[in-house]
C-alpha atoms as a PDB file:
ATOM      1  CA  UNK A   1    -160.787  -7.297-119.182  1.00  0.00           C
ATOM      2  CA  UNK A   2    -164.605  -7.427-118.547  1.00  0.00           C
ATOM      3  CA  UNK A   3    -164.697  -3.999-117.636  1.00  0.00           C
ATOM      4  CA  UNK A   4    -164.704  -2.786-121.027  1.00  0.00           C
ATOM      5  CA  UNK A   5    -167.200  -5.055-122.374  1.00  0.00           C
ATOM      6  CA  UNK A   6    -171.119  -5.294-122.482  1.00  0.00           C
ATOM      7  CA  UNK A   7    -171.453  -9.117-123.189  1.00  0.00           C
ATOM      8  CA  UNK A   8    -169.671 -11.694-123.937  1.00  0.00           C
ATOM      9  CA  UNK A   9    -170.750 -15.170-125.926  1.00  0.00           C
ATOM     10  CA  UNK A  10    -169.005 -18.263-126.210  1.00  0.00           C
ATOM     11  CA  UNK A  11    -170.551 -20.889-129.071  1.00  0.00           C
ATOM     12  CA  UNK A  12    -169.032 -24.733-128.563  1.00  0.00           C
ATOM     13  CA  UNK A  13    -170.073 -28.147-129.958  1.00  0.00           C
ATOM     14  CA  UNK A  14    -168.433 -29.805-126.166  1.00  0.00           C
ATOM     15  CA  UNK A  15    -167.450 -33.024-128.922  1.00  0.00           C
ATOM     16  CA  UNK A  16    -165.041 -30.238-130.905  1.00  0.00           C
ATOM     17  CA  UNK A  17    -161.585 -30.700-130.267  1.00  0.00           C
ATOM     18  CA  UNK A  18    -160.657 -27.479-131.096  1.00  0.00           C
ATOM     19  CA  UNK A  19    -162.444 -26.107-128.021  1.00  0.00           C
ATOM     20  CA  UNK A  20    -159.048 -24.730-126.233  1.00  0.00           C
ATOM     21  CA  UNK A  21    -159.437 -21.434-126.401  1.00  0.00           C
ATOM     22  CA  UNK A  22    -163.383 -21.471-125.771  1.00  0.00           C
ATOM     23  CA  UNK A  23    -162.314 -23.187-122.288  1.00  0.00           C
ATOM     24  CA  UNK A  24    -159.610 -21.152-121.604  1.00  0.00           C
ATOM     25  CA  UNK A  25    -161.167 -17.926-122.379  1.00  0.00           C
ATOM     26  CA  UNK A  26    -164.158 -18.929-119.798  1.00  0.00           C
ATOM     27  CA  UNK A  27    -162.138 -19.758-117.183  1.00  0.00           C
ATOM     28  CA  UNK A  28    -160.626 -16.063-117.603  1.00  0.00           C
ATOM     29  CA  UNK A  29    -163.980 -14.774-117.863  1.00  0.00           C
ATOM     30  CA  UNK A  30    -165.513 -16.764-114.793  1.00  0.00           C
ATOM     31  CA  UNK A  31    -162.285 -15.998-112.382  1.00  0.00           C
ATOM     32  CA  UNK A  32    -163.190 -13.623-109.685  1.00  0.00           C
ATOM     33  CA  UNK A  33    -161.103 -10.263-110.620  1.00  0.00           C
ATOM     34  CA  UNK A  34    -162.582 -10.425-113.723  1.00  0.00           C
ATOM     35  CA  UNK A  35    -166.298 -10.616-112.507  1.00  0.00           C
ATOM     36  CA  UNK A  36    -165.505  -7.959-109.808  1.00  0.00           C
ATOM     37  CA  UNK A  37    -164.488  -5.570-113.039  1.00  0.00           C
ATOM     38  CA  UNK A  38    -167.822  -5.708-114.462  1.00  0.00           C
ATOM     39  CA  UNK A  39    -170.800  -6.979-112.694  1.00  0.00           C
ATOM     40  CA  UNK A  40    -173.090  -5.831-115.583  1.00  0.00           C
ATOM     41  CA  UNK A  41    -170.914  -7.823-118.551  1.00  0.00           C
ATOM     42  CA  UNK A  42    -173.427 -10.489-119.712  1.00  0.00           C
ATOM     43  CA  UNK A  43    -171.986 -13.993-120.406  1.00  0.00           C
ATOM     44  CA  UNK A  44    -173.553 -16.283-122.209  1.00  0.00           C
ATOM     45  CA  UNK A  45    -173.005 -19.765-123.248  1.00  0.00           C
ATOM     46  CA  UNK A  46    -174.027 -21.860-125.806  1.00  0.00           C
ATOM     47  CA  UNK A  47    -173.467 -25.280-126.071  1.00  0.00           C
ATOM     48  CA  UNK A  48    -173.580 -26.264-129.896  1.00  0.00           C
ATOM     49  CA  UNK A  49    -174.868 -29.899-131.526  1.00  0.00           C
ATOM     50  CA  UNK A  50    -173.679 -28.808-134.393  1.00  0.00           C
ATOM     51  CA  UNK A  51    -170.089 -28.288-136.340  1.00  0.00           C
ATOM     52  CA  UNK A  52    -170.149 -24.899-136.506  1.00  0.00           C
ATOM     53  CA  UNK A  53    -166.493 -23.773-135.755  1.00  0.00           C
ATOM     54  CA  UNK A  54    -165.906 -22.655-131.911  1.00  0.00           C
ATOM     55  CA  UNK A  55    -166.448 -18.555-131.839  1.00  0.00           C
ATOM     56  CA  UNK A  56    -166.549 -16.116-128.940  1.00  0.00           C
ATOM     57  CA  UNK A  57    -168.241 -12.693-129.708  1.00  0.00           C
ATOM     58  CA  UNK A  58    -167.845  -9.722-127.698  1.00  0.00           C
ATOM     59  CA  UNK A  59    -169.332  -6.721-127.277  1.00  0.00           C
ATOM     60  CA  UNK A  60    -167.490  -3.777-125.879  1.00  0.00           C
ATOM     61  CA  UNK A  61    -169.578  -0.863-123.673  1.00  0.00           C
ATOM     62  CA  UNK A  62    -169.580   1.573-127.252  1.00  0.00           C
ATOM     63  CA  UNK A  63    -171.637  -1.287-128.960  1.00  0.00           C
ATOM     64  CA  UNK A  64    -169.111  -2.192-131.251  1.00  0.00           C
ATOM     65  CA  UNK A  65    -169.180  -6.384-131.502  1.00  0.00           C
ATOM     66  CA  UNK A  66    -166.107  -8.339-132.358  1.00  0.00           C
ATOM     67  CA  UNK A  67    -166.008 -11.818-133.534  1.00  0.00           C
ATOM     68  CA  UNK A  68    -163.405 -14.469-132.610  1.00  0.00           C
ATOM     69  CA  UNK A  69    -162.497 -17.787-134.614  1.00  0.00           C
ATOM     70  CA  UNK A  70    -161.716 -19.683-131.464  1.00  0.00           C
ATOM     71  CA  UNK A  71    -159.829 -22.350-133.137  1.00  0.00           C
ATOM     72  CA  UNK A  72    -157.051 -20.219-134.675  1.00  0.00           C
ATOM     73  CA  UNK A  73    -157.107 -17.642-131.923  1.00  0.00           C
ATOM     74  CA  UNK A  74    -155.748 -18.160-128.441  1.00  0.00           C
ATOM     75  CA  UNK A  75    -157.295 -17.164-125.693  1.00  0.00           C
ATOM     76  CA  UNK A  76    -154.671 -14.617-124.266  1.00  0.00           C
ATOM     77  CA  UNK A  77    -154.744 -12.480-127.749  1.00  0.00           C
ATOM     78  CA  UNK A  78    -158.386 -12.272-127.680  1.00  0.00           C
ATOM     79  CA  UNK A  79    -157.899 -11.025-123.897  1.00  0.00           C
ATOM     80  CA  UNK A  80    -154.605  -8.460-125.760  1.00  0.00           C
ATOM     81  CA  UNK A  81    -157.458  -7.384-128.279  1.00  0.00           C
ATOM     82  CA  UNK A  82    -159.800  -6.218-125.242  1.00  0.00           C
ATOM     83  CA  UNK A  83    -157.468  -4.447-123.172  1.00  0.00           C
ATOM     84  CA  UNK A  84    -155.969  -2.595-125.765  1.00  0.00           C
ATOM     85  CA  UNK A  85    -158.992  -1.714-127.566  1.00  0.00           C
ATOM     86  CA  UNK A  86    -160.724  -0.864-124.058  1.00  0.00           C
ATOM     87  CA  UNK A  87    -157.696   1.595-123.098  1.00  0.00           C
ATOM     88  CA  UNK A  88    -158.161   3.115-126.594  1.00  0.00           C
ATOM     89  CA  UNK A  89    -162.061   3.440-125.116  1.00  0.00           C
ATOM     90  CA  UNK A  90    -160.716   4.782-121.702  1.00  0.00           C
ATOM     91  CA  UNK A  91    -158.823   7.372-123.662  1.00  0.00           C
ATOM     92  CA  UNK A  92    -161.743   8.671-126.189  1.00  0.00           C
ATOM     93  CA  UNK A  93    -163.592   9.141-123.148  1.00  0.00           C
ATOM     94  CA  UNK A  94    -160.922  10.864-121.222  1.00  0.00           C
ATOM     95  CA  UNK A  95    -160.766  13.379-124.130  1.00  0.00           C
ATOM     96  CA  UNK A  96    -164.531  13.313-124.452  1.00  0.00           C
ATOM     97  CA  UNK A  97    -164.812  14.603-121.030  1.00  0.00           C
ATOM     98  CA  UNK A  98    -162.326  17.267-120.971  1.00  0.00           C
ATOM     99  CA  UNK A  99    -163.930  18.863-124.211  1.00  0.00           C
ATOM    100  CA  UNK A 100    -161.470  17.732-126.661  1.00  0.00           C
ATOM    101  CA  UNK A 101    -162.498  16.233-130.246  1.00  0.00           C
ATOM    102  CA  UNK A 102    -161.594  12.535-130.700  1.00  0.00           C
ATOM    103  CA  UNK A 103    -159.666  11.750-132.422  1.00  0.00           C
ATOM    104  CA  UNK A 104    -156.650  13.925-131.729  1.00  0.00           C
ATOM    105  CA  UNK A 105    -155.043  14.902-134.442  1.00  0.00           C
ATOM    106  CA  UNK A 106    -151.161  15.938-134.388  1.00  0.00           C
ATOM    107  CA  UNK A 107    -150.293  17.815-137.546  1.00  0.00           C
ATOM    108  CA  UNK A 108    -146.815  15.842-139.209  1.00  0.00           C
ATOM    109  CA  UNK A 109    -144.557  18.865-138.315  1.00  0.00           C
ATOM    110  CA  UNK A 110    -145.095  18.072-134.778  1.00  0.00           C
ATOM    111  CA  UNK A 111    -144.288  14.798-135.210  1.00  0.00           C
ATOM    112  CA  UNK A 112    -140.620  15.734-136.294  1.00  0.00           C
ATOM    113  CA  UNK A 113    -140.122  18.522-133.653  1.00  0.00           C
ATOM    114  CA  UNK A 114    -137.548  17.567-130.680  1.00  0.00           C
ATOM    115  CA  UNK A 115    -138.609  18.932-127.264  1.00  0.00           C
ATOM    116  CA  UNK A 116    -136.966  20.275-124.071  1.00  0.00           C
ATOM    117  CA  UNK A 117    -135.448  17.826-122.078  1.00  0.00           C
ATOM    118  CA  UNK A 118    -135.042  15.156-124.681  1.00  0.00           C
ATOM    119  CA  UNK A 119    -131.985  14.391-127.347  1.00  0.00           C
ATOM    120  CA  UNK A 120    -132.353  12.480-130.469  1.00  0.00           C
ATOM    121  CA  UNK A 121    -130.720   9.231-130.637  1.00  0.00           C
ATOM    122  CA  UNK A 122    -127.559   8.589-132.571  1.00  0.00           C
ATOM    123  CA  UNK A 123    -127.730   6.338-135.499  1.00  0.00           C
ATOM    124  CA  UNK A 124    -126.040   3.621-133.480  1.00  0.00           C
ATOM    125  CA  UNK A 125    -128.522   3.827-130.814  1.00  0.00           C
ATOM    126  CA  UNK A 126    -131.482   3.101-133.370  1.00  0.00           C
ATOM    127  CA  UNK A 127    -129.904   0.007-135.174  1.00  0.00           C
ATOM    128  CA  UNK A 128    -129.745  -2.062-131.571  1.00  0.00           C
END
């Protein structure tokens, strides 16, 4: 998960009792794998006095920041969020490299066209 992101900031009051995710999130942050992904990812803590709502921020390697409202956001979606936004980043990149403009674009006939080697599915098929 780290390995797509820059930094990462978690804001807490410790009092807050909506601090699940915030803790959770850390952990995943702190465990091992996670640093080994990333060495560079900043993490920073900060330990509110205040009751400002728990928030983690992230910033992914493009410099696009995301902000999280911890207390109606679990943990495990925010990590969803990263991975699927950092294989989207993985991907641009990918196409980057080999010369290609980003984003693809498929033209809507294309869409519809069947290919060698696969059949459409029946109308049964579809409704299961």
């Amino acid at each position: 998960m780290l390995k797509f992101l820059s930094k990462v900031r978690i804001e807490f009051n410790a009092l807050d009792p909506r601090i699940a995710s915030c803790m959770e999130f850390l952990a995943q942050c702190n465990a091992r794998k996670a640093k080994e992904s990333n060495p560079a990812c900043q993490l920073q803590v900060k330990r509110r006095t205040d009751d400002h709502p728990p928030q983690i921020t992230v910033t992914f390697v493009n410099g696009v920041e995301e902000v999280f409202d911890a207390t109606s956001t679990p943990a495990q979606t925010i990590r969803n969020m990263i991975l699927e936004k950092g294989q989207l980043l993985e991907t641009e990149q990918m196409f980057r490299e080999a010369g290609e403009k980003w984003p693809v674009i498929i033209p809507e006939e294309e869409l519809h066209q069947s290919f060698p080697g696969t059949k459409p599915r029946k109308a049964e098929e579809k409704k299961q």
